[in-house]
N, C-alpha and C. Protein backbone atom coordinates (compact mmCIF):
# COMPACT_ATOMS: atom_id res chain seq x y z
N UNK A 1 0.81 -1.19 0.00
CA UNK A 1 0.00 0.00 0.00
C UNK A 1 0.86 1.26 0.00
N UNK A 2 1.67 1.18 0.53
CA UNK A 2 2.52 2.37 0.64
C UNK A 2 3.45 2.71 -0.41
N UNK A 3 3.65 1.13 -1.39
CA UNK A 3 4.16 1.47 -2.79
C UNK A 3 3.08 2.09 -3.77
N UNK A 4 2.03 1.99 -3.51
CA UNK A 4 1.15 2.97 -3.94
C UNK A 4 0.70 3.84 -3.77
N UNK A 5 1.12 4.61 -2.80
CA UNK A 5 1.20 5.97 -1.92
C UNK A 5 2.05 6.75 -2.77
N UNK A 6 3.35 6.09 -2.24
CA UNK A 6 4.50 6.61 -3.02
C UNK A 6 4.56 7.22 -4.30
N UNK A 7 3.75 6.19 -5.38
CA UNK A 7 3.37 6.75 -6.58
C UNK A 7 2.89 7.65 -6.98
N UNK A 8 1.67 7.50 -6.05
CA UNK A 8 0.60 8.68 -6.31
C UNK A 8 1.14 10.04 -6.12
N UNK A 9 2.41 9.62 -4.94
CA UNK A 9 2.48 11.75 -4.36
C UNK A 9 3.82 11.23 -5.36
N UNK A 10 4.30 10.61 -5.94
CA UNK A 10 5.65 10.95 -6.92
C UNK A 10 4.55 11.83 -8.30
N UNK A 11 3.46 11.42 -8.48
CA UNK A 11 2.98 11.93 -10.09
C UNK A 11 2.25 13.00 -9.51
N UNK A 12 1.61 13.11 -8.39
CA UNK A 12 1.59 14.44 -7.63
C UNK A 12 2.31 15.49 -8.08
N UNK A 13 3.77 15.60 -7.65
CA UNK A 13 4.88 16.35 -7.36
C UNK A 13 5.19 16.73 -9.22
N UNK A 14 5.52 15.85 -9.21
CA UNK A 14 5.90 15.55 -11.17
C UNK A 14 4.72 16.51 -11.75
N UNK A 15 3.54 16.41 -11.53
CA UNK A 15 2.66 16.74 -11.73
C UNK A 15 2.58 18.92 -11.65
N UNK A 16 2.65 18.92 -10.41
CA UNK A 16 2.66 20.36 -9.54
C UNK A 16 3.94 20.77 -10.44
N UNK A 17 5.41 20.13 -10.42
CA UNK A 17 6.16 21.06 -11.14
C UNK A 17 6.07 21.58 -12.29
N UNK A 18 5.23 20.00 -13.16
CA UNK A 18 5.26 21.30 -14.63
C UNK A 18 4.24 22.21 -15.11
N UNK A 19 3.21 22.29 -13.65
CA UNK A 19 2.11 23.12 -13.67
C UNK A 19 3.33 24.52 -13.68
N UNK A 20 3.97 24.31 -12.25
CA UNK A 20 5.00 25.53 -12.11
C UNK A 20 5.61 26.24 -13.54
N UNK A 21 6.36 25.38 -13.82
CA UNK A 21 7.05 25.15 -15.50
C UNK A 21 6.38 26.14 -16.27
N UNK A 22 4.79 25.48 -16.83
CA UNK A 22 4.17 25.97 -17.57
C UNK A 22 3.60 27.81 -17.53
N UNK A 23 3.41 27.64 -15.87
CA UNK A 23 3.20 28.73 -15.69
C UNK A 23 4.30 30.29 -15.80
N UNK A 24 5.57 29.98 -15.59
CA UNK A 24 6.60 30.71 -15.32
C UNK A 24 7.03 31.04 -17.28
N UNK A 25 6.54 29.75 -17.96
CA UNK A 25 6.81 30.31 -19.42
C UNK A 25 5.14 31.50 -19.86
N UNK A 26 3.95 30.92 -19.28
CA UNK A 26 3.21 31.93 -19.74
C UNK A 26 3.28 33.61 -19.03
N UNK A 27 4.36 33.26 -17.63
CA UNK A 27 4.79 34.94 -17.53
C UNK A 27 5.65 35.43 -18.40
N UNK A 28 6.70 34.43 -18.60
CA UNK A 28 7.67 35.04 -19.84
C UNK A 28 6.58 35.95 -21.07
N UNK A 29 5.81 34.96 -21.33
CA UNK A 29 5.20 35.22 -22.90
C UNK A 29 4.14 36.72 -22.51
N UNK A 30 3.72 36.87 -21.61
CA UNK A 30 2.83 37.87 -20.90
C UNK A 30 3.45 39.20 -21.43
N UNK A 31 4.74 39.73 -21.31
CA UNK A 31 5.76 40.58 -21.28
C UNK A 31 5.26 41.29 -23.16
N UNK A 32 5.92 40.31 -24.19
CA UNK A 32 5.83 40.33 -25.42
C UNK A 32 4.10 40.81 -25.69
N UNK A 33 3.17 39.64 -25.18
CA UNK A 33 1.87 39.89 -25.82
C UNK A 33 1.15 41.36 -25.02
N UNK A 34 1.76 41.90 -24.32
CA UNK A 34 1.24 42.89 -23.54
C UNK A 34 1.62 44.42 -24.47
N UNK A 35 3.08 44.59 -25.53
CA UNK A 35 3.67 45.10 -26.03
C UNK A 35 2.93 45.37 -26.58
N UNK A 36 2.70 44.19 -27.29
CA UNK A 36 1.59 43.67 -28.65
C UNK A 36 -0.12 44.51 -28.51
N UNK A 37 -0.28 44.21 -27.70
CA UNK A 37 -1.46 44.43 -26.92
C UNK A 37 -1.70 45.89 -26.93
N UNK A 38 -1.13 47.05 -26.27
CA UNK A 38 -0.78 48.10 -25.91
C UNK A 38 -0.47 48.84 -27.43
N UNK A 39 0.15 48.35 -28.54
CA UNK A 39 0.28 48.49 -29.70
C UNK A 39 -0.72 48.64 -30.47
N UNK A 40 -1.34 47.87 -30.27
CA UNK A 40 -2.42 47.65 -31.54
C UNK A 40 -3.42 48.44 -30.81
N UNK A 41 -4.05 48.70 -29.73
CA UNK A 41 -4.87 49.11 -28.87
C UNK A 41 -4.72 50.70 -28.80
N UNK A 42 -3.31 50.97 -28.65
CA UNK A 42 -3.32 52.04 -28.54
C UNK A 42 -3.24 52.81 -27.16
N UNK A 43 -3.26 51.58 -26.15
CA UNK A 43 -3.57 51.60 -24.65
C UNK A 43 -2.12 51.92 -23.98
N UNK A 44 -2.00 52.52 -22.74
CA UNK A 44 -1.03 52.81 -21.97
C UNK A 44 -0.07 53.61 -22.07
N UNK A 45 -0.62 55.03 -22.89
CA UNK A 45 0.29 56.07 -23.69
C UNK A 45 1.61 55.27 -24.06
N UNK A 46 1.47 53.93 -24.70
CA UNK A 46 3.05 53.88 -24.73
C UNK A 46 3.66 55.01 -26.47
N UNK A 47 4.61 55.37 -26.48
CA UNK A 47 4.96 56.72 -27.50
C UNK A 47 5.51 55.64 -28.21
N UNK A 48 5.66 55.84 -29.51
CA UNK A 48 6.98 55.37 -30.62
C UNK A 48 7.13 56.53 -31.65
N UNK A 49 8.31 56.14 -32.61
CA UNK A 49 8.22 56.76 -33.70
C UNK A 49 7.53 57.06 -34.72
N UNK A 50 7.25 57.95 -34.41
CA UNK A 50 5.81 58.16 -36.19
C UNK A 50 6.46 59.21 -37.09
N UNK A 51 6.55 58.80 -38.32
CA UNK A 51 7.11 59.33 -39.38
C UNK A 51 6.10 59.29 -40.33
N UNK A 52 4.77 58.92 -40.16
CA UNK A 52 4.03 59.48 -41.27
C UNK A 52 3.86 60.20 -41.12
N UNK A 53 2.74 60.82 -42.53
CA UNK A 53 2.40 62.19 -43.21
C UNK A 53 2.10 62.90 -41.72
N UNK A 54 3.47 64.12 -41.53
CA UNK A 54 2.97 65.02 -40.74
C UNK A 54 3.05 66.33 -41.07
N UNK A 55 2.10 66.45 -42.43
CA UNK A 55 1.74 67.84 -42.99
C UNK A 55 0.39 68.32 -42.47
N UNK A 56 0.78 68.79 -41.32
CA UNK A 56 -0.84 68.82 -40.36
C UNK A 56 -0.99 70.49 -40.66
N UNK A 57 -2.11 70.94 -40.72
CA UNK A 57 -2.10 72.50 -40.53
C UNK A 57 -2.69 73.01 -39.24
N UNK A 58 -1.92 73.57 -38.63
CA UNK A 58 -1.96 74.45 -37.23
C UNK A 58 -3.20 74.58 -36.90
N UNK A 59 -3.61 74.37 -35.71
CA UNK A 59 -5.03 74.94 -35.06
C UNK A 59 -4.66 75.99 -34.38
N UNK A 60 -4.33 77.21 -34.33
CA UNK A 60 -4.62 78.41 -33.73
C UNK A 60 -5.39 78.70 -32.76
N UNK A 61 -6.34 78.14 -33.30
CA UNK A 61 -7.49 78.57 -32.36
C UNK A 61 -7.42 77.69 -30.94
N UNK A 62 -6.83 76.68 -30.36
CA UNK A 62 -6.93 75.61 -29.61
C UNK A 62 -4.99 75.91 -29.11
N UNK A 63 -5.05 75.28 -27.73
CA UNK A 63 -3.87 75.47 -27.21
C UNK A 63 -3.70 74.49 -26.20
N UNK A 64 -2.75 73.51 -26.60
CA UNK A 64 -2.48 72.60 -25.88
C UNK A 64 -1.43 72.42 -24.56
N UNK A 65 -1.43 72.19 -23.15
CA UNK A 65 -0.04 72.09 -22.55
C UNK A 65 0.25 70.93 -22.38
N UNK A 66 1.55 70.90 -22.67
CA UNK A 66 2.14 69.66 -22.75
C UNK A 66 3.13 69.30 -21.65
N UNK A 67 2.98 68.27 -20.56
CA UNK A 67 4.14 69.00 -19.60
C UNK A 67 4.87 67.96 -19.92
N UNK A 68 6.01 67.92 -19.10
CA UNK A 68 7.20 66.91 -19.51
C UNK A 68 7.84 66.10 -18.13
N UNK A 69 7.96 65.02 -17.85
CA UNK A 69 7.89 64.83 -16.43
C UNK A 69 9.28 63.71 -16.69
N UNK A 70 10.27 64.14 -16.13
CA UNK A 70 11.50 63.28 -16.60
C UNK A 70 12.02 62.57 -15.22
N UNK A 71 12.29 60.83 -15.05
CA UNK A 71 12.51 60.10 -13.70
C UNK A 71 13.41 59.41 -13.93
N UNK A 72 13.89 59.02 -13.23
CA UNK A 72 15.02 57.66 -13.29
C UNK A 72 14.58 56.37 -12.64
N UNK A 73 14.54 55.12 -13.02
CA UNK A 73 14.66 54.27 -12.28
C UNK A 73 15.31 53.85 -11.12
N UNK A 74 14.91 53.45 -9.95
CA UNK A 74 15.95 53.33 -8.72
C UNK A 74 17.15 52.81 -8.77
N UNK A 75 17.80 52.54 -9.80
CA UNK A 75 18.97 51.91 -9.85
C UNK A 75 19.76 52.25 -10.81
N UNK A 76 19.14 53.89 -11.03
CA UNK A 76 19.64 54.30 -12.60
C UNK A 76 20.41 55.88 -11.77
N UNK A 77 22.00 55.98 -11.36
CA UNK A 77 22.36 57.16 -11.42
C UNK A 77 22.74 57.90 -12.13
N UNK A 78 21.59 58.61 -13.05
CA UNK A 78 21.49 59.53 -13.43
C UNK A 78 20.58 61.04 -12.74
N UNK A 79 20.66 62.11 -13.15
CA UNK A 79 20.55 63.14 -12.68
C UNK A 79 20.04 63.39 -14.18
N UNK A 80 18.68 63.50 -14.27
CA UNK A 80 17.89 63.63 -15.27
C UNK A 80 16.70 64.85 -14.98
N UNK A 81 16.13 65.91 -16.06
CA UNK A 81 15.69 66.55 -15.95
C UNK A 81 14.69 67.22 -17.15
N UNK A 82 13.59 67.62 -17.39
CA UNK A 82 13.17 68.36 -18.21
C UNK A 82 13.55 69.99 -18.15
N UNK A 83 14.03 70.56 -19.49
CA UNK A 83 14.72 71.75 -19.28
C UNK A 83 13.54 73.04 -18.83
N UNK A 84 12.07 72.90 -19.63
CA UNK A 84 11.21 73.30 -19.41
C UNK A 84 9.99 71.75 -18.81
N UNK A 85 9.70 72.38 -18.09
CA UNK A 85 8.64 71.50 -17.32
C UNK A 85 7.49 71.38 -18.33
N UNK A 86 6.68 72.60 -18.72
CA UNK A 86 5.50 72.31 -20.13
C UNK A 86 6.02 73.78 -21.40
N UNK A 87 5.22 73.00 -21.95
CA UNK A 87 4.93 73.96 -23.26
C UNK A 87 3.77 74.01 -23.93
N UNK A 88 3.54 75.46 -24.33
CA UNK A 88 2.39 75.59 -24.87
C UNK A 88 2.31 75.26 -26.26
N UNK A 89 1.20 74.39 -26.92
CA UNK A 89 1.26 74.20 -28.23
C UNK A 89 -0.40 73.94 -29.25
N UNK A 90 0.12 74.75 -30.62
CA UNK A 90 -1.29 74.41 -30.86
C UNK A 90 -0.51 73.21 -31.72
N UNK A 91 -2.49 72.63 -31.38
CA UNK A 91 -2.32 71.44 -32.66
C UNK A 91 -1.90 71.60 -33.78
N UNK A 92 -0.86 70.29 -34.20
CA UNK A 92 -0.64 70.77 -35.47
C UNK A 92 0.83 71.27 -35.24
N UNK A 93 1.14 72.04 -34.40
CA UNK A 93 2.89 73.08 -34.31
C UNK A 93 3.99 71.91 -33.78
N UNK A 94 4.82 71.75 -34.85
CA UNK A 94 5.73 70.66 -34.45
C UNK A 94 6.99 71.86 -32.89
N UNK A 95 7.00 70.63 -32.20
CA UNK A 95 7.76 71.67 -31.18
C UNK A 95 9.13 70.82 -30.74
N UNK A 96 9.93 71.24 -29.95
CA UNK A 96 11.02 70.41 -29.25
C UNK A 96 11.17 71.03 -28.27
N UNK A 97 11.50 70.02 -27.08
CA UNK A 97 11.64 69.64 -25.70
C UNK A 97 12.85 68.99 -25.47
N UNK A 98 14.07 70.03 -24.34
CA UNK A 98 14.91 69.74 -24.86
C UNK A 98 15.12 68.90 -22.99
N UNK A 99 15.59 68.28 -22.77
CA UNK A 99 15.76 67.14 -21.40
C UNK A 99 17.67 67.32 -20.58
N UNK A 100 18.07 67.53 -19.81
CA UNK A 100 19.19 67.01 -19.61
C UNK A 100 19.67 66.41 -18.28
N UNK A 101 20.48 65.22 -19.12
CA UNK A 101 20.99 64.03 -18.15
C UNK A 101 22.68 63.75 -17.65
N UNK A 102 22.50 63.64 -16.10
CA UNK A 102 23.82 63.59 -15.86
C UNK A 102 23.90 62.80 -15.60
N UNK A 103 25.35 61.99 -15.75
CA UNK A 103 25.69 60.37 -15.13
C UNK A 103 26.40 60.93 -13.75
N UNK A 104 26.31 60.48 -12.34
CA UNK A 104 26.27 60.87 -11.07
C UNK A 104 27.45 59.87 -10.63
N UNK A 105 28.13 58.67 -11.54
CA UNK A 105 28.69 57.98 -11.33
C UNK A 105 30.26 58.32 -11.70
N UNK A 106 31.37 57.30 -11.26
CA UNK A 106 32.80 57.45 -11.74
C UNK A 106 33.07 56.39 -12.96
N UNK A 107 31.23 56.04 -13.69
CA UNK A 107 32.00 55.19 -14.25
C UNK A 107 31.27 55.09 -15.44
N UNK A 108 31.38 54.27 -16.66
CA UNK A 108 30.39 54.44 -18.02
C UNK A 108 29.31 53.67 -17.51
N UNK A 109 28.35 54.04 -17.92
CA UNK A 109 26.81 53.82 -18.20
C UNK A 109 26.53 53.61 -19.42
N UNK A 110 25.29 52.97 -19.58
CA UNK A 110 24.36 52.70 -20.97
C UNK A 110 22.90 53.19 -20.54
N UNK A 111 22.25 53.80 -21.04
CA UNK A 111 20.67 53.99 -20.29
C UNK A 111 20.56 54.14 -21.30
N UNK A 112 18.38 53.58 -21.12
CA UNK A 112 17.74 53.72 -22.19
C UNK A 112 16.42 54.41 -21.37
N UNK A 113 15.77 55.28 -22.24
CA UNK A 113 14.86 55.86 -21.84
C UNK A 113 13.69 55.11 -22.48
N UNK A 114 12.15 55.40 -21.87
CA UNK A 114 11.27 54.59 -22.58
C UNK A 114 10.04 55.76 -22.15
N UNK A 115 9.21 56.13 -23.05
CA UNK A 115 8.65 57.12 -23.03
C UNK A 115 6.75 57.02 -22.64
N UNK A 116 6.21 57.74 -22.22
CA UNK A 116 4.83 57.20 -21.82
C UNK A 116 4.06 58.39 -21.94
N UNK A 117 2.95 58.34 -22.52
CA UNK A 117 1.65 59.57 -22.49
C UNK A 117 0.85 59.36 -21.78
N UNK A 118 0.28 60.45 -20.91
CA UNK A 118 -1.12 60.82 -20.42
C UNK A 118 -2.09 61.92 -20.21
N UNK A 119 -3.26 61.43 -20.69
CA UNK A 119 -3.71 60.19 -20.43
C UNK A 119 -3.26 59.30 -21.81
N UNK A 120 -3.78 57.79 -21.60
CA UNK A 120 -2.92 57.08 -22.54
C UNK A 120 -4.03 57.21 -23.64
N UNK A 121 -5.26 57.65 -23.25
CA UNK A 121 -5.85 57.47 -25.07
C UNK A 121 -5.26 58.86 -26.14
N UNK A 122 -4.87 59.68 -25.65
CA UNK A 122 -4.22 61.00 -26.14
C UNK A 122 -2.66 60.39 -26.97
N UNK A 123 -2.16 59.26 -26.38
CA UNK A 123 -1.27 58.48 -27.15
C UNK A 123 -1.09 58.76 -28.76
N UNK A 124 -2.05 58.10 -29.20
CA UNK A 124 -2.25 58.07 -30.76
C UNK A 124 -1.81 59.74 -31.26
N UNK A 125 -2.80 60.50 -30.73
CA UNK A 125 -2.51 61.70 -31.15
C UNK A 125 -0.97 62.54 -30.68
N UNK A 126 -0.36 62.05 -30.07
CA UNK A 126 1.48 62.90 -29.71
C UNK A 126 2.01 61.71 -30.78
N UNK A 127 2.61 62.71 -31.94
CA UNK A 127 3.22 62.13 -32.96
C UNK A 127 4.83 62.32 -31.78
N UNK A 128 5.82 61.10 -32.38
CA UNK A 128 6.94 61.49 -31.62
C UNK A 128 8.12 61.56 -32.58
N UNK A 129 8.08 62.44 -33.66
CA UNK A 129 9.23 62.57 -34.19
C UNK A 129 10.80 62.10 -34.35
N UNK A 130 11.19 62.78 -33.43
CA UNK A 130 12.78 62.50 -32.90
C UNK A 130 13.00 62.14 -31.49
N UNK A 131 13.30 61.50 -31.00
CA UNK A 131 13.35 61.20 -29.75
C UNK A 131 14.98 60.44 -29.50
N UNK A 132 15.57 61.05 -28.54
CA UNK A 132 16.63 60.47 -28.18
C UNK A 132 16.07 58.80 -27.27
N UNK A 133 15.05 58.43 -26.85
CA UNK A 133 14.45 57.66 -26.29
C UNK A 133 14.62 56.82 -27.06
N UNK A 134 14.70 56.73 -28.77
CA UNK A 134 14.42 55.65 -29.77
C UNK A 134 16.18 54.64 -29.69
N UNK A 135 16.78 55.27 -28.71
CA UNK A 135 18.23 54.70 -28.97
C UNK A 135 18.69 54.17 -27.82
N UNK A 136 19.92 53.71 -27.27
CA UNK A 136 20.13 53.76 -26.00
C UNK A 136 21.45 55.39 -25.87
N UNK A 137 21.76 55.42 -24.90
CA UNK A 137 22.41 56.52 -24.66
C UNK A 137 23.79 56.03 -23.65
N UNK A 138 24.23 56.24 -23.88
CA UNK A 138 26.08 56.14 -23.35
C UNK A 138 26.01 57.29 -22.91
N UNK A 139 27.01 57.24 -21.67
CA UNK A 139 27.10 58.03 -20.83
C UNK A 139 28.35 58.00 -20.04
N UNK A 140 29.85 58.93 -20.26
CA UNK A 140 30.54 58.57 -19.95
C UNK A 140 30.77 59.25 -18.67
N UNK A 141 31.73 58.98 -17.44
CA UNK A 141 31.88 58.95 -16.38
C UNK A 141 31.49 60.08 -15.94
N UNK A 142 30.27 61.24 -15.05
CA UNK A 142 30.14 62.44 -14.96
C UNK A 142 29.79 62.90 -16.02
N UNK A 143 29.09 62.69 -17.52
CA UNK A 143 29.38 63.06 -18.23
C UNK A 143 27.47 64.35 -18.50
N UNK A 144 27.62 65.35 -18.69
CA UNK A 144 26.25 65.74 -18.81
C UNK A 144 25.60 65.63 -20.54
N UNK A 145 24.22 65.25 -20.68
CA UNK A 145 24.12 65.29 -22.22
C UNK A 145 22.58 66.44 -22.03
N UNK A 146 22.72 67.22 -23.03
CA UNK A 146 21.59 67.70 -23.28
C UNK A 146 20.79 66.67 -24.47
N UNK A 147 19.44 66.43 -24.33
CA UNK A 147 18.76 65.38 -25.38
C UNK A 147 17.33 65.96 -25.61
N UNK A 148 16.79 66.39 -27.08
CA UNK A 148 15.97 66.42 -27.75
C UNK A 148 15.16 65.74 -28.18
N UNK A 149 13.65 65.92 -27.97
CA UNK A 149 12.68 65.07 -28.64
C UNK A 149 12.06 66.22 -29.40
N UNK A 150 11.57 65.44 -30.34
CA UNK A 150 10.44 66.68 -31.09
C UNK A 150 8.96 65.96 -31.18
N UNK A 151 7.93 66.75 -30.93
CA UNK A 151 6.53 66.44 -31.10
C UNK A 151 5.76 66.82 -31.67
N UNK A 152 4.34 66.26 -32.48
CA UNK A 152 4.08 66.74 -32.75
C UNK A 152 1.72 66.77 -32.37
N UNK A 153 1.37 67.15 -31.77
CA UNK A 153 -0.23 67.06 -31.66
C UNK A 153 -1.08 67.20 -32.95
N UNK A 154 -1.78 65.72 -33.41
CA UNK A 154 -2.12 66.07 -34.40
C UNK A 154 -3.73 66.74 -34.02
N UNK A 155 -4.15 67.61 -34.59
CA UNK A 155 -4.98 68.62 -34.73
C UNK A 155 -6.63 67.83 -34.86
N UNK A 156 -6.33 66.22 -34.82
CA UNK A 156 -7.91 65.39 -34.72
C UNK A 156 -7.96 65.39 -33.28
N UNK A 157 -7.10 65.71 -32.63
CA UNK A 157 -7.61 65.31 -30.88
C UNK A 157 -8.52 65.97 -30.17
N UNK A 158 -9.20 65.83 -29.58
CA UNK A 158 -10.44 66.21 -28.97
C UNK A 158 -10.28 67.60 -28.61
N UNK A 159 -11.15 68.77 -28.51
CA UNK A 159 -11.12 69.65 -27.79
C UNK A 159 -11.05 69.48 -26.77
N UNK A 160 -11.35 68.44 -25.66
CA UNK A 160 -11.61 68.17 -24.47
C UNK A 160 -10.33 67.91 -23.76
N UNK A 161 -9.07 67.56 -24.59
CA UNK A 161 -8.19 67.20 -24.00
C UNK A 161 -7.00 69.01 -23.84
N UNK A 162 -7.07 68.95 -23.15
CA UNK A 162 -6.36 70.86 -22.72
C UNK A 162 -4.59 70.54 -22.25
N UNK A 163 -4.62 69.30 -21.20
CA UNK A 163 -3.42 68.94 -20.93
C UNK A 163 -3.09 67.64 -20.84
N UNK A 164 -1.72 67.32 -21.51
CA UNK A 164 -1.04 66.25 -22.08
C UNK A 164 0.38 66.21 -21.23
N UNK A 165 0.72 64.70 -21.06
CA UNK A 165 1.98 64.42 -20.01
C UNK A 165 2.66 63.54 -20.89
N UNK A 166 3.96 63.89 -21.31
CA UNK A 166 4.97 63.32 -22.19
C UNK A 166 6.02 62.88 -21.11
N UNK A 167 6.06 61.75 -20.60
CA UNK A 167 7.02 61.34 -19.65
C UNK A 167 8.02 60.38 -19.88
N UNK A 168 9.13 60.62 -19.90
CA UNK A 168 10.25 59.76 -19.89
C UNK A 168 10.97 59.06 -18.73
N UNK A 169 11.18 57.51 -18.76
CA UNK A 169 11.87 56.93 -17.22
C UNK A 169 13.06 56.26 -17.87
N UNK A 170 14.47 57.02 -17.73
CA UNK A 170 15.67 56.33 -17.67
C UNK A 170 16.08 54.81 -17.20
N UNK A 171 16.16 53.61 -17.43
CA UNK A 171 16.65 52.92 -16.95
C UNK A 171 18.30 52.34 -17.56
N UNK A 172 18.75 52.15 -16.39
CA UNK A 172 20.42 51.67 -16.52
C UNK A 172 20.33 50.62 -17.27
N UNK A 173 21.11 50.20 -18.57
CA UNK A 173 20.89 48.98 -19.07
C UNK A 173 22.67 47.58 -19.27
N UNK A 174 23.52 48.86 -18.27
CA UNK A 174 24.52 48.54 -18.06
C UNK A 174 24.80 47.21 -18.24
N UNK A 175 25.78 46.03 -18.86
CA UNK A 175 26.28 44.90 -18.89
C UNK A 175 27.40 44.63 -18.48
């Protein structure tokens, strides 16, 4: 009887781990389809590069603020900053926002910035031109960089939306 005990909690166990297994690969895969997700959706102000047609004509009449909210990750010494906190813009007026980052360390760095809108359905509409965010950034020992993004509001966005948050979070990607 107890050789059949044995069995049972051996295919038990066997059992429970590759529940574990299985589960720890569908967090892996979670990561990717969430990208995916957020992409196509349009959800979670995430920003990218947009290089289409941005022959928009100016709304004048409408005035957007855009503020700029620049952080570091806890493990990222840098000394990061927006040079102007907001800017005023009409739809339509391509603008630049200029950021600067110090490395706080004695030693080289790699950071990559990753950029976020809010609210996130206003996403679609912040075209993001140029962005030093699209790269990683080297950073040599103490070294300060001034870094440029350019934006642009395309002129379909709601009247309702008055203020917009273009935020960037540094993380160290050091190896």
């Amino acid at each position: 009887m107890s050789s059949e005990l044995e069995k049972k909690n051996k295919k038990t166990v066997i059992s429970l781990l590759i529940l574990v297994f299985v589960m720890f690969l569908f967090a892996l895969a979670l990561i990717p389809l969430y990208d995916i997700l957020c992409e196509i959706t349009g959800i979670n102000g995430k920003s990218k590069q947009d290089l289409s047609s941005l022959d928009y004509v100016v709304d004048k009449e409408r005035v957007i603020t855009l503020e700029f909210v620049a952080t570091v990750n806890a493990k990222t010494a840098l000394d990061f900053k927006a040079d102007k906190f907001e800017i005023k813009v009409h739809p339509g007026e391509k603008i630049t926002a200029r950021f600067t980052a110090k490395n706080k360390t004695n030693r080289h760095i790699t950071a990559k910035a990753n950029p976020s809108i809010a609210p996130g359905i206003t996403a679609v509409y912040v075209k993001n031109i140029e962005c030093f965010c699209f790269s990683n950034q080297e950073f040599r020992a103490g070294e300060t960089k001034h870094l440029d993004v350019q934006l642009i509001v395309d002129p379909k966005i709601s009247s309702d939306y008055k203020r917009i948050a273009f935020g960037l979070t540094f993380f160290d990607i050091t190896q």
